[in-house]
C-alpha atoms as a PDB file:
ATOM      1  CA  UNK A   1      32.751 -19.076  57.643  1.00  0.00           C
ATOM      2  CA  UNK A   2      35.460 -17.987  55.342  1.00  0.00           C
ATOM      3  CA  UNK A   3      34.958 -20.957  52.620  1.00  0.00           C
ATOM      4  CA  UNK A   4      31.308 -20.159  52.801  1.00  0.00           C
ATOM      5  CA  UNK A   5      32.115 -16.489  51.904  1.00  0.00           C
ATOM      6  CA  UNK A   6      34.251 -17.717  48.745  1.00  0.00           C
ATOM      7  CA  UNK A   7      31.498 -19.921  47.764  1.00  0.00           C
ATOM      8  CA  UNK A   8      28.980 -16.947  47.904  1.00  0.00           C
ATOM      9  CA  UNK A   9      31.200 -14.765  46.399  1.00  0.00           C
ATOM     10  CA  UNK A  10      31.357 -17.150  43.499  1.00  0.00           C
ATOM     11  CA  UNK A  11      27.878 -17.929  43.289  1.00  0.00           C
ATOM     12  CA  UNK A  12      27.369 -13.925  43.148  1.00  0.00           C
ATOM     13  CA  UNK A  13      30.107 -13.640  40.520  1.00  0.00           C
ATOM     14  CA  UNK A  14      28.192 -16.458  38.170  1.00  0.00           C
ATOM     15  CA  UNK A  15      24.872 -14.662  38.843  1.00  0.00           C
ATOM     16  CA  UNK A  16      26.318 -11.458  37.550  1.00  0.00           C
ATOM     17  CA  UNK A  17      27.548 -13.425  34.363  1.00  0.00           C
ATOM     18  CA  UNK A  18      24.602 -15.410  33.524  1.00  0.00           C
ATOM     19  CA  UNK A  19      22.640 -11.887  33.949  1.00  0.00           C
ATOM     20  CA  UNK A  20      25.010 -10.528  31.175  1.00  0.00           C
ATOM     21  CA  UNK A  21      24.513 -13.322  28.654  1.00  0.00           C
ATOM     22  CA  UNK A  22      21.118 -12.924  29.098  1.00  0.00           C
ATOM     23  CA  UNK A  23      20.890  -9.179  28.718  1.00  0.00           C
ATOM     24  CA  UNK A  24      22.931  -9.743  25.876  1.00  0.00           C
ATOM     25  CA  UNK A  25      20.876 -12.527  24.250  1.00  0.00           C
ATOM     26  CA  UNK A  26      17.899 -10.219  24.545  1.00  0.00           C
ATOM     27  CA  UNK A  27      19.275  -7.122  23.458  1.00  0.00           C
ATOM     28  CA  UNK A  28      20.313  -9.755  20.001  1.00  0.00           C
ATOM     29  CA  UNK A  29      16.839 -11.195  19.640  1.00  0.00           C
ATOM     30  CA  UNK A  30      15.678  -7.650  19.479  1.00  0.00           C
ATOM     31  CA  UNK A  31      18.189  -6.496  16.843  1.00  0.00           C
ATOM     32  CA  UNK A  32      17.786  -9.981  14.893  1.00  0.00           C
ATOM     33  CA  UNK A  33      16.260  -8.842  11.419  1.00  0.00           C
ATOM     34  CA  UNK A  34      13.067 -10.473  11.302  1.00  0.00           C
ATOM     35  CA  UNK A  35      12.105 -13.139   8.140  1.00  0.00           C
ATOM     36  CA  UNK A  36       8.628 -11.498   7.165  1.00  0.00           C
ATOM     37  CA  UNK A  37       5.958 -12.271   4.030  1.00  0.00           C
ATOM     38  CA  UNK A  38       4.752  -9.369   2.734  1.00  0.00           C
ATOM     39  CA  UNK A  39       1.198 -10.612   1.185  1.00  0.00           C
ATOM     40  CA  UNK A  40       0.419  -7.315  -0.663  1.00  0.00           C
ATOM     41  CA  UNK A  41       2.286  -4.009  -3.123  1.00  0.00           C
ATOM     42  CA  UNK A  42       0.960  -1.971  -0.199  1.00  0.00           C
ATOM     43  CA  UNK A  43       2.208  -3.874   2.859  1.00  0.00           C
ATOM     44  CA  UNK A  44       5.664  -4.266   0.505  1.00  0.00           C
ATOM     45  CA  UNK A  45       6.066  -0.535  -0.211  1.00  0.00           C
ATOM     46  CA  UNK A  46       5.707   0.544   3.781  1.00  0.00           C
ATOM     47  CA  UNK A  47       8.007  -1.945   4.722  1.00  0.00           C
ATOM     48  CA  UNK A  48      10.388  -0.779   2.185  1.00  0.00           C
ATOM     49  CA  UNK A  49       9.650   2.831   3.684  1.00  0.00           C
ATOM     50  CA  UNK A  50      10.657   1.451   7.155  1.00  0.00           C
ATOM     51  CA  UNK A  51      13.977   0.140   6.221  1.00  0.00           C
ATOM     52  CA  UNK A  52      12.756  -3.018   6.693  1.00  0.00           C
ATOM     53  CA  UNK A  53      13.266  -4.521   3.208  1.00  0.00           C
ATOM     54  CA  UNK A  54      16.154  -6.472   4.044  1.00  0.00           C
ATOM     55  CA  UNK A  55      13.465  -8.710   5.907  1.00  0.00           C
ATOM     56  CA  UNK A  56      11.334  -9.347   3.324  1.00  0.00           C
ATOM     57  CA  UNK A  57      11.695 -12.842   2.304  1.00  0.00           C
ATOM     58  CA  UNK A  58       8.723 -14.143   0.252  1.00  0.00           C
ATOM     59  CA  UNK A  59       6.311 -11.427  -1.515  1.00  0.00           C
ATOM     60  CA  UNK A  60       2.884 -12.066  -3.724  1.00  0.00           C
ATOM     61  CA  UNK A  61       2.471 -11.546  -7.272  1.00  0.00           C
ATOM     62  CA  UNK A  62       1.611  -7.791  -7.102  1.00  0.00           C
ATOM     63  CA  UNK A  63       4.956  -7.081  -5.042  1.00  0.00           C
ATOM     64  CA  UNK A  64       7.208  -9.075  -7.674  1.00  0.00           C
ATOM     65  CA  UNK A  65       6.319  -5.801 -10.197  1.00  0.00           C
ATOM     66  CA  UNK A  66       9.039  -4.351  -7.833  1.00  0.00           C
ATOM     67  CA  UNK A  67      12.403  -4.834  -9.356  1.00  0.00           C
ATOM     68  CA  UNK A  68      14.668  -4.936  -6.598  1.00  0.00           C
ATOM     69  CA  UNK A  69      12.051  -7.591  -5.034  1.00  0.00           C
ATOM     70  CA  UNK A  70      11.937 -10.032  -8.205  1.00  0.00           C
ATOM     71  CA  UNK A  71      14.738 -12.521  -7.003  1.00  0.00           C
ATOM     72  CA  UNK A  72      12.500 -13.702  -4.099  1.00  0.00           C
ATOM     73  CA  UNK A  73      10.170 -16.534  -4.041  1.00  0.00           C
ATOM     74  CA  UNK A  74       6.398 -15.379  -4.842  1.00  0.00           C
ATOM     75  CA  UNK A  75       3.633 -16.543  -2.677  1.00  0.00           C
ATOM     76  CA  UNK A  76       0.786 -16.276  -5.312  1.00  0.00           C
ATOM     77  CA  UNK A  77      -2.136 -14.383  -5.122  1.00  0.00           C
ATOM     78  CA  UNK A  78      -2.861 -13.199  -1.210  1.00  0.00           C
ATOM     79  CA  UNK A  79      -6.812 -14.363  -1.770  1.00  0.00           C
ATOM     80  CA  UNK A  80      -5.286 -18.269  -2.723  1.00  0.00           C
ATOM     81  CA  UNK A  81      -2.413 -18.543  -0.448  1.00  0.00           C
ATOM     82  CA  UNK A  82      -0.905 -22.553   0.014  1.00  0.00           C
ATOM     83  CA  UNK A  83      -0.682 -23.366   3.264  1.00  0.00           C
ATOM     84  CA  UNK A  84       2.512 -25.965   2.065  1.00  0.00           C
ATOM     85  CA  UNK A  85       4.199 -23.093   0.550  1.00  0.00           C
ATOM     86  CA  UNK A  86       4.052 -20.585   3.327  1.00  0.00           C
ATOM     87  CA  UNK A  87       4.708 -23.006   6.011  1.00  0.00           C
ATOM     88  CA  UNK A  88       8.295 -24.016   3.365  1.00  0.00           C
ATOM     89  CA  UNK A  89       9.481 -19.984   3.485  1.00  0.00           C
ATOM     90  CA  UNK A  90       9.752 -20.051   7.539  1.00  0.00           C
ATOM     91  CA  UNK A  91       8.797 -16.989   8.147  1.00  0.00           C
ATOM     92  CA  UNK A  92       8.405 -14.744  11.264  1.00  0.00           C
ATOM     93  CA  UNK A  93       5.614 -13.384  10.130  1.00  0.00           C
ATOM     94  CA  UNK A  94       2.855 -12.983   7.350  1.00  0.00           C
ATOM     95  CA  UNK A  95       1.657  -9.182   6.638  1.00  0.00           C
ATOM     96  CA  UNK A  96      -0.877  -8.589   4.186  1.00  0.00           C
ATOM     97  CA  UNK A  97      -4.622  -6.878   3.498  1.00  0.00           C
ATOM     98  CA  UNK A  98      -7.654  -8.228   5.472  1.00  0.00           C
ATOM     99  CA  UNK A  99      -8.868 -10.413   2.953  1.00  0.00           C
ATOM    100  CA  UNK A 100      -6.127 -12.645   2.505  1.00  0.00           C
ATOM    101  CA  UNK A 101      -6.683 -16.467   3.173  1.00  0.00           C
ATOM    102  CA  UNK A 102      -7.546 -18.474   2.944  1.00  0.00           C
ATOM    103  CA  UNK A 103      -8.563 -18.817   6.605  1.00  0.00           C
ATOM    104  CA  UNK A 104      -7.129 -22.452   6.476  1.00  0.00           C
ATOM    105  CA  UNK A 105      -4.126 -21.401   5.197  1.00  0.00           C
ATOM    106  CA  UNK A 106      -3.580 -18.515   7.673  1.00  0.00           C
ATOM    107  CA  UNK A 107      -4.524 -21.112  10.471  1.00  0.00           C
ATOM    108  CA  UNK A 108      -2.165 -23.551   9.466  1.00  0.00           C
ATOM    109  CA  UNK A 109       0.526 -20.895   9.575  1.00  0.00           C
ATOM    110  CA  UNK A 110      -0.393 -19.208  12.819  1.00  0.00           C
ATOM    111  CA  UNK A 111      -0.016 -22.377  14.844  1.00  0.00           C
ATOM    112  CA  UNK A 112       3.060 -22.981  13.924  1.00  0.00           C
ATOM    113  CA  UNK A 113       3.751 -19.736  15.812  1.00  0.00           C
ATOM    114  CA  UNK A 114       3.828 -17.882  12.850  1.00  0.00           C
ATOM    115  CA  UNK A 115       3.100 -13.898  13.710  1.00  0.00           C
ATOM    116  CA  UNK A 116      -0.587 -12.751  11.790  1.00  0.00           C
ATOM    117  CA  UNK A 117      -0.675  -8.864  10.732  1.00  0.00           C
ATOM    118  CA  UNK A 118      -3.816  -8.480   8.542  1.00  0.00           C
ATOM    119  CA  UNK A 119      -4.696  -4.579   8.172  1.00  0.00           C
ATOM    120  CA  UNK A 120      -7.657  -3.010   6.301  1.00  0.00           C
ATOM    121  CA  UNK A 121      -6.643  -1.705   2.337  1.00  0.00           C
ATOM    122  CA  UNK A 122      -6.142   2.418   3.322  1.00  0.00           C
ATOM    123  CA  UNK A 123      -9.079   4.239   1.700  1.00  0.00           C
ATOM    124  CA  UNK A 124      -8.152   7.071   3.305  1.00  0.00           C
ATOM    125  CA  UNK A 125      -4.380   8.397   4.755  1.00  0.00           C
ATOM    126  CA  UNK A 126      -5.651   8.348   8.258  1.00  0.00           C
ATOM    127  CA  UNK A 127      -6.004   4.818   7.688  1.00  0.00           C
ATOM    128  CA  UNK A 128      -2.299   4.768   5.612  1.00  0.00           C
ATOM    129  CA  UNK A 129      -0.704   6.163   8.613  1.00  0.00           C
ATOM    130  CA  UNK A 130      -2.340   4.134  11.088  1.00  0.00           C
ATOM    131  CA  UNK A 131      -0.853   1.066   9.028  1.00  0.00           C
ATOM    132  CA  UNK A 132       2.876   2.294   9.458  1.00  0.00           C
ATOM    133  CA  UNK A 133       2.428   2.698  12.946  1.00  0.00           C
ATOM    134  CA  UNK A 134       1.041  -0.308  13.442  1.00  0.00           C
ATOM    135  CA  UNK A 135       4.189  -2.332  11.228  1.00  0.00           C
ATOM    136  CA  UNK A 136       6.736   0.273  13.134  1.00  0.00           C
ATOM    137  CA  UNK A 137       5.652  -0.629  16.230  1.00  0.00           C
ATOM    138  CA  UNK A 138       5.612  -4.311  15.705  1.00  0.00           C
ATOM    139  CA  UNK A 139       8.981  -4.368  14.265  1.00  0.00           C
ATOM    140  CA  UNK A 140      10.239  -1.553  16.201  1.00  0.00           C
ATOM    141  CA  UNK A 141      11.157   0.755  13.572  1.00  0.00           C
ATOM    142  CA  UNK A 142       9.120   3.463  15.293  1.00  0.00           C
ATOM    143  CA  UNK A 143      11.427   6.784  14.510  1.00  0.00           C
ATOM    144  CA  UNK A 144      11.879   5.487  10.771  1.00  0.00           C
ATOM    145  CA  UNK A 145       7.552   4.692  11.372  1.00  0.00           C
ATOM    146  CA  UNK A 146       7.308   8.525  12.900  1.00  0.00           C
ATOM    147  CA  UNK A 147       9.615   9.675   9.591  1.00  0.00           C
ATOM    148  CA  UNK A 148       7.001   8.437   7.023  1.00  0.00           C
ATOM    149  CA  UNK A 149       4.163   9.616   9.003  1.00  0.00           C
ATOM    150  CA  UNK A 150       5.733  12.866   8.999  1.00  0.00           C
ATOM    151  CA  UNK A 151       6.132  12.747   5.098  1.00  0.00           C
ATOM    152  CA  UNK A 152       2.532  11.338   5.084  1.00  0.00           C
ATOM    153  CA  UNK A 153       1.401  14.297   6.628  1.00  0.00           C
ATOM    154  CA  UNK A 154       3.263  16.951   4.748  1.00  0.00           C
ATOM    155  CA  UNK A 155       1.860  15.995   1.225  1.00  0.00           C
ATOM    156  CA  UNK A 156      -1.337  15.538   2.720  1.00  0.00           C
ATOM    157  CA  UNK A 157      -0.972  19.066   3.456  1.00  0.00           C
ATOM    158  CA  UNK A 158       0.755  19.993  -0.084  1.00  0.00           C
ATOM    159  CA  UNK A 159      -2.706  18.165  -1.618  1.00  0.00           C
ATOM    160  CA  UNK A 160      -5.149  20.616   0.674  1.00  0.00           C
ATOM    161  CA  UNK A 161      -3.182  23.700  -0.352  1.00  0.00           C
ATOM    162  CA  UNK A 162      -3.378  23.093  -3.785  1.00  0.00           C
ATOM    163  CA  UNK A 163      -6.502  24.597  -5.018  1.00  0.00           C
ATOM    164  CA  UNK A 164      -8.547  23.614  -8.656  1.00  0.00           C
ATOM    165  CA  UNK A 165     -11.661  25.035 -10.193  1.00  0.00           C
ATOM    166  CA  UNK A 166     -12.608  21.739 -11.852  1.00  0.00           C
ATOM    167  CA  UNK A 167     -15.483  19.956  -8.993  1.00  0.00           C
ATOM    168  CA  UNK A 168     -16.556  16.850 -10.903  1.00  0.00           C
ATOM    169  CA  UNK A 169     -14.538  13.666 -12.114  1.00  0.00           C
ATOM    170  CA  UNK A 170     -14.862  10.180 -12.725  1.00  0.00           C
ATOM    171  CA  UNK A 171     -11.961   7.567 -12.663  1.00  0.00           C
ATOM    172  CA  UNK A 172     -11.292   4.878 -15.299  1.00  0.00           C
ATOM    173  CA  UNK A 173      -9.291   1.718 -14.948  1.00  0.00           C
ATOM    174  CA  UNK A 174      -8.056   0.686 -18.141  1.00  0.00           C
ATOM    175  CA  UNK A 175      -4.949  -1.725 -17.717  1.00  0.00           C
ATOM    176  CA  UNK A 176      -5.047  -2.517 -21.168  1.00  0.00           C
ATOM    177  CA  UNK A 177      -4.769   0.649 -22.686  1.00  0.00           C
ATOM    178  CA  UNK A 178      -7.579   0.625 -24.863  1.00  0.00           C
ATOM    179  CA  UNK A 179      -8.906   3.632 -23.436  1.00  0.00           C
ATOM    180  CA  UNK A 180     -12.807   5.034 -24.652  1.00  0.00           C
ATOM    181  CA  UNK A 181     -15.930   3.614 -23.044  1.00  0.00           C
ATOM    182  CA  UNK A 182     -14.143   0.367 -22.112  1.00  0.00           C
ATOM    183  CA  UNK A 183     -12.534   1.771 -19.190  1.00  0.00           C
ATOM    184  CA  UNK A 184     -14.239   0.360 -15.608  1.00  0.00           C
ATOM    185  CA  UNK A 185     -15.155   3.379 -14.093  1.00  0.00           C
ATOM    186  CA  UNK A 186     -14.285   3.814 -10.276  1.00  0.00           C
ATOM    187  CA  UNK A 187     -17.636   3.905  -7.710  1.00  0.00           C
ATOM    188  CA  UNK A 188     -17.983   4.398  -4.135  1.00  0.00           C
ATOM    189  CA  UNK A 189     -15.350   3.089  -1.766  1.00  0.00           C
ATOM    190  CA  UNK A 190     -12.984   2.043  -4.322  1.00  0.00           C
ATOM    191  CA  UNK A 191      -9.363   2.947  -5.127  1.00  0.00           C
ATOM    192  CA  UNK A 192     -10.129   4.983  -7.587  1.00  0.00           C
ATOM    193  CA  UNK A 193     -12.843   6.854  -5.364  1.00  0.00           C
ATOM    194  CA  UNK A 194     -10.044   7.178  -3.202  1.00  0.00           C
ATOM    195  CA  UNK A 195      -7.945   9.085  -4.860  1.00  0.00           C
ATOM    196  CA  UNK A 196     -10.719  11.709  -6.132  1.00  0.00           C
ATOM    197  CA  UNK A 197     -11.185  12.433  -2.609  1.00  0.00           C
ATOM    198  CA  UNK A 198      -7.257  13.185  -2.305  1.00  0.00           C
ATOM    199  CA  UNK A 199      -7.678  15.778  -5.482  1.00  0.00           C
ATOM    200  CA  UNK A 200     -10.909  17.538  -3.551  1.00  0.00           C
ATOM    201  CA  UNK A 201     -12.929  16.089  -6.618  1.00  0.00           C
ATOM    202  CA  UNK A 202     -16.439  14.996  -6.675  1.00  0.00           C
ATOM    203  CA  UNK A 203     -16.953  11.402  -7.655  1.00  0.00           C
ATOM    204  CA  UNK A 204     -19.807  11.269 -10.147  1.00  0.00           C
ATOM    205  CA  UNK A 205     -19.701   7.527 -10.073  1.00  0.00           C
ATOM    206  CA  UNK A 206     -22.450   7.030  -7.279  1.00  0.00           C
ATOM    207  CA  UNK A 207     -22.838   3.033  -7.473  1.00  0.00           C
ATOM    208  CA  UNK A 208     -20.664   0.676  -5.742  1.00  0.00           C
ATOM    209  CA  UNK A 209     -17.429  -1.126  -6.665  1.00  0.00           C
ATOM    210  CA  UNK A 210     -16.143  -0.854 -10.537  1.00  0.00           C
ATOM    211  CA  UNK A 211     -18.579  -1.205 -13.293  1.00  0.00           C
ATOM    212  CA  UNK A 212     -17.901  -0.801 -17.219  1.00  0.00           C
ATOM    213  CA  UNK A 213     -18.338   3.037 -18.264  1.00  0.00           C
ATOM    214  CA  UNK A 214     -20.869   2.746 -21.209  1.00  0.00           C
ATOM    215  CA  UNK A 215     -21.166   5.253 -23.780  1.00  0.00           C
ATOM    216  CA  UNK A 216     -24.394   6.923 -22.568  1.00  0.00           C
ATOM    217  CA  UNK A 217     -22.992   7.182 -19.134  1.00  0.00           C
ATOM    218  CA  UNK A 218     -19.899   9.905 -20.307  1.00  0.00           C
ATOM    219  CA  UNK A 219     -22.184  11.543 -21.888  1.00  0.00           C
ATOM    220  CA  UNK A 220     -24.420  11.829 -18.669  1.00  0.00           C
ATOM    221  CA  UNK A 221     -21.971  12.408 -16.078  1.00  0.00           C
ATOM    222  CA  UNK A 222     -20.363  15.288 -18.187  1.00  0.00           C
ATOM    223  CA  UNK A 223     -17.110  15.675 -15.690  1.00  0.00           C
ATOM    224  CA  UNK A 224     -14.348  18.246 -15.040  1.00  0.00           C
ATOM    225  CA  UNK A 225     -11.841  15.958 -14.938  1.00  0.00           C
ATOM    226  CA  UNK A 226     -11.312  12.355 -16.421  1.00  0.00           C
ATOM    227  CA  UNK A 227      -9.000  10.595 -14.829  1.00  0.00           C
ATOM    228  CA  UNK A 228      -7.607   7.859 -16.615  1.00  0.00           C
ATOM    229  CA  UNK A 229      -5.285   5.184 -14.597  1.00  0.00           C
ATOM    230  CA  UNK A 230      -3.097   2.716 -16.768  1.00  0.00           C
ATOM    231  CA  UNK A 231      -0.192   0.445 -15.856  1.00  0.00           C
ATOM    232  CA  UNK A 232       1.976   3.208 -16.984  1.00  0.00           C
ATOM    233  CA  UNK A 233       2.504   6.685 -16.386  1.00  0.00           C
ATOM    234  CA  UNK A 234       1.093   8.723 -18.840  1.00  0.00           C
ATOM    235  CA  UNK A 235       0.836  12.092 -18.688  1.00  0.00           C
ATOM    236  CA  UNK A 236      -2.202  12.248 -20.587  1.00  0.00           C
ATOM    237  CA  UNK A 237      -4.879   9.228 -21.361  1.00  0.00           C
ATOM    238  CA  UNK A 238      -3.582   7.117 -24.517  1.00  0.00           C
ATOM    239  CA  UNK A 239      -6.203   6.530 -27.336  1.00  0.00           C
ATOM    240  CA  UNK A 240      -8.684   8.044 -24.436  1.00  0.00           C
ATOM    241  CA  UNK A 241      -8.645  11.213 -25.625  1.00  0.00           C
ATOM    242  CA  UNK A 242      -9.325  10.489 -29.629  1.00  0.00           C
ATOM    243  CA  UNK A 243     -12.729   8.655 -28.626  1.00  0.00           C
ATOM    244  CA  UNK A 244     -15.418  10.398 -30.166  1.00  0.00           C
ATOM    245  CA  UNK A 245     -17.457  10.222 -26.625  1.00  0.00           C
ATOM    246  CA  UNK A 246     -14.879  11.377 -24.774  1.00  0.00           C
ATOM    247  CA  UNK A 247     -14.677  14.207 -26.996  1.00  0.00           C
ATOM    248  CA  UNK A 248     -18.223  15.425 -26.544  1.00  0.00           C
ATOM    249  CA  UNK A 249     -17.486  15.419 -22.772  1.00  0.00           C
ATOM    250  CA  UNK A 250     -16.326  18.703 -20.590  1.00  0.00           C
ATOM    251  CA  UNK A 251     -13.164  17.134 -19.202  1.00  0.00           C
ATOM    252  CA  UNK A 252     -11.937  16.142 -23.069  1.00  0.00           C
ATOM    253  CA  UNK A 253     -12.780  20.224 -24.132  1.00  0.00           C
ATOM    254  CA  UNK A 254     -11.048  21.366 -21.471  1.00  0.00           C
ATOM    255  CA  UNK A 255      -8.061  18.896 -21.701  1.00  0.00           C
ATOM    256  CA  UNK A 256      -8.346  17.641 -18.379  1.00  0.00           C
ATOM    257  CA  UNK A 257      -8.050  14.019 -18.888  1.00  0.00           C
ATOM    258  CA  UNK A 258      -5.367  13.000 -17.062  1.00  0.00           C
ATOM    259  CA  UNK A 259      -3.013   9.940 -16.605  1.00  0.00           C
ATOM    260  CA  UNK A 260      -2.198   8.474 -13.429  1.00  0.00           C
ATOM    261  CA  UNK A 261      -0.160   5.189 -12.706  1.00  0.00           C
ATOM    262  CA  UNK A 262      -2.701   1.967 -11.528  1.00  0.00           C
ATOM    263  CA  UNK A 263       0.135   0.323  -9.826  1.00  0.00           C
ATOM    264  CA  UNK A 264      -0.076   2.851  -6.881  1.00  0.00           C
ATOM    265  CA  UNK A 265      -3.540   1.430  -5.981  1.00  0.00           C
ATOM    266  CA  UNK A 266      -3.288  -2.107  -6.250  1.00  0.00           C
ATOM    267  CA  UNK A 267      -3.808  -2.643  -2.658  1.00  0.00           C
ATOM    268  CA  UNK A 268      -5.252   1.459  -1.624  1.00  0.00           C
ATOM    269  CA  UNK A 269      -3.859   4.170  -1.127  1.00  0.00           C
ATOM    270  CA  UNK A 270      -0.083   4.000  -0.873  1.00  0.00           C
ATOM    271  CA  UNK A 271       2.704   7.100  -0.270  1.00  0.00           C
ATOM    272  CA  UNK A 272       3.174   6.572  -4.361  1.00  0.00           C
ATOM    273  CA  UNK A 273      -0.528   7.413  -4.769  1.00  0.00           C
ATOM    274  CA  UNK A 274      -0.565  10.354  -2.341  1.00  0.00           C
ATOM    275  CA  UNK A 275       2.720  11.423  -4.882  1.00  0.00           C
ATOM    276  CA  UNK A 276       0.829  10.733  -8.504  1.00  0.00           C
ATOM    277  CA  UNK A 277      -2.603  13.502  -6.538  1.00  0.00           C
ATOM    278  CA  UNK A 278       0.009  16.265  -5.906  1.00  0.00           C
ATOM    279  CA  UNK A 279       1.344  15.678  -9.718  1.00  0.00           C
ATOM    280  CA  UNK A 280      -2.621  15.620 -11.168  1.00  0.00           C
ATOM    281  CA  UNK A 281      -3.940  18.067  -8.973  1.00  0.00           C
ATOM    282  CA  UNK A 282      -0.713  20.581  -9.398  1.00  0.00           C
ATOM    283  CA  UNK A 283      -1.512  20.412 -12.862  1.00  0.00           C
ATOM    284  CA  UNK A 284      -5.255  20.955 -12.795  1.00  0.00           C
ATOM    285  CA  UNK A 285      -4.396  23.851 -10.892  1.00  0.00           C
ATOM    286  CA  UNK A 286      -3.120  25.769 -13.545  1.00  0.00           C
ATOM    287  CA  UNK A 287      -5.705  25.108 -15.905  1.00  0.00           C
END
């Protein structure tokens, strides 16, 4: 009876170690920094806003703009991923827009046990904040997910506090700085659209997607505002302003052609974007 109490008082004793090395393994693999492949600016910057850069280890061609990211290897463009490549990084997980593929790459990566996080371009920052909850939560960062969401929510309330006269606007995209009627002008449920709605402004642009803004189209639409989004940060539209049909517009007589940085919509609405409306719409409101 007695050696039988030893030997069950040692088979106790290893049961109550091999629980601890367990408990401890797990509490490691839960701490244990993740390898992730941020497939978008958008995905990049939240992550980054998360404290979660450290884990980034491949990023696509729009998230390379980012200095502190340009060391790391780029995946491309997210629409014409390589299979080969992203199955090389060995990653954790892929995180990107909706429409990244394609699907045979994101297959080939998935059953390798690869984790899939595909979430819908923000139009709107109900959608923004839904998309840091949903990356917090996966990578438990949830009080530095609730921080941003809280920050998310204050400017959003600094943008509907801050009150303008002008009602009308349209939004051109001119990366090349070339400004007048070259400018694609912003139409319903695009970026640019987007951030209209987050400075209260009417979108005169009724057609879909981005089309070229001709000359006799300025001159129809007539807007308030002009907003005019470069790669830069301008604080007014370059060359924009000197075209002779901008000029005959209300926006150009009332100086309200403003410059706003293209970078912050590459892939929606982002926290930079929600930060260049409060900077345009502060300043329309002291026109």
């Amino acid at each position: 009876m007695r050696s039988a109490g030893i030997s069950f008082a040692k088979s106790l004793a290893c049961f109550s170690l091999l629980l601890t090395v367990i408990t401890t393994q797990t509490a490691l693999a839960e701490d244990e920094t993740p390898r992730i492949i941020s497939a978008d600016l958008g995905t990049t910057q939240v992550l980054q806003a998360l404290n979660l850069q450290d884990a980034i280890i491949a990023v696509d061609v729009t998230s390379v703009r980012q200095p502190e990211l340009r060391g790391l290897p780029s995946i491309g463009y997210h629409r014409q991923l390589s299979p080969e490549g992203l199955l090389s990084i060995k990653a954790d997980a892929l995180v990107g827009a909706a429409d990244m593929g394609p699907e045979t790459a994101i297959n080939a990566l998935e059953k390798t046990g690869v984790q899939i996080i595909q979430q819908e371009s923000p139009k709107t920052i109900d959608t923004l904040i839904e998309n840091v909850r949903t990356l917090s939560t996966e990578f438990n960062h949830k009080e530095d997910g609730e921080k941003l969401i809280n920050i998310i929510e204050e400017m959003r309330t600094t943008l509907a506090n801050t009150s303008v006269k002008q009602k009308t606007a349209i939004f051109l995209l001119d990366m090349g700085g070339h400004g007048g009627a070259n400018g694609s002008m912003a139409g319903q449920g695009t970026g640019g659209d987007a951030f209209l709605n987050l400075l209260g402004l009417e979108n005169m642009a009724k057609f879909p997607a981005y089309r070229e803004a001709s000359r006799e189209s300025l001159i129809a639409l007539n807007p308030d505002v002009i907003v005019l989004a470069s790669g830069g940060r301008p604080s007014k539209g370059p060359k924009l302003e000197d075209s002779e049909v901008i000029a005959l517009t209300r926006a150009a007589k009332e100086k309200n052609i403003m410059g706003m940085n293209a970078s912050t919509l590459v892939a929606g609405l982002s926290v930079a974007a929600m930060d260049e409306a409060i900077r345009v719409k502060t300043t329309l409101a002291k026109k």
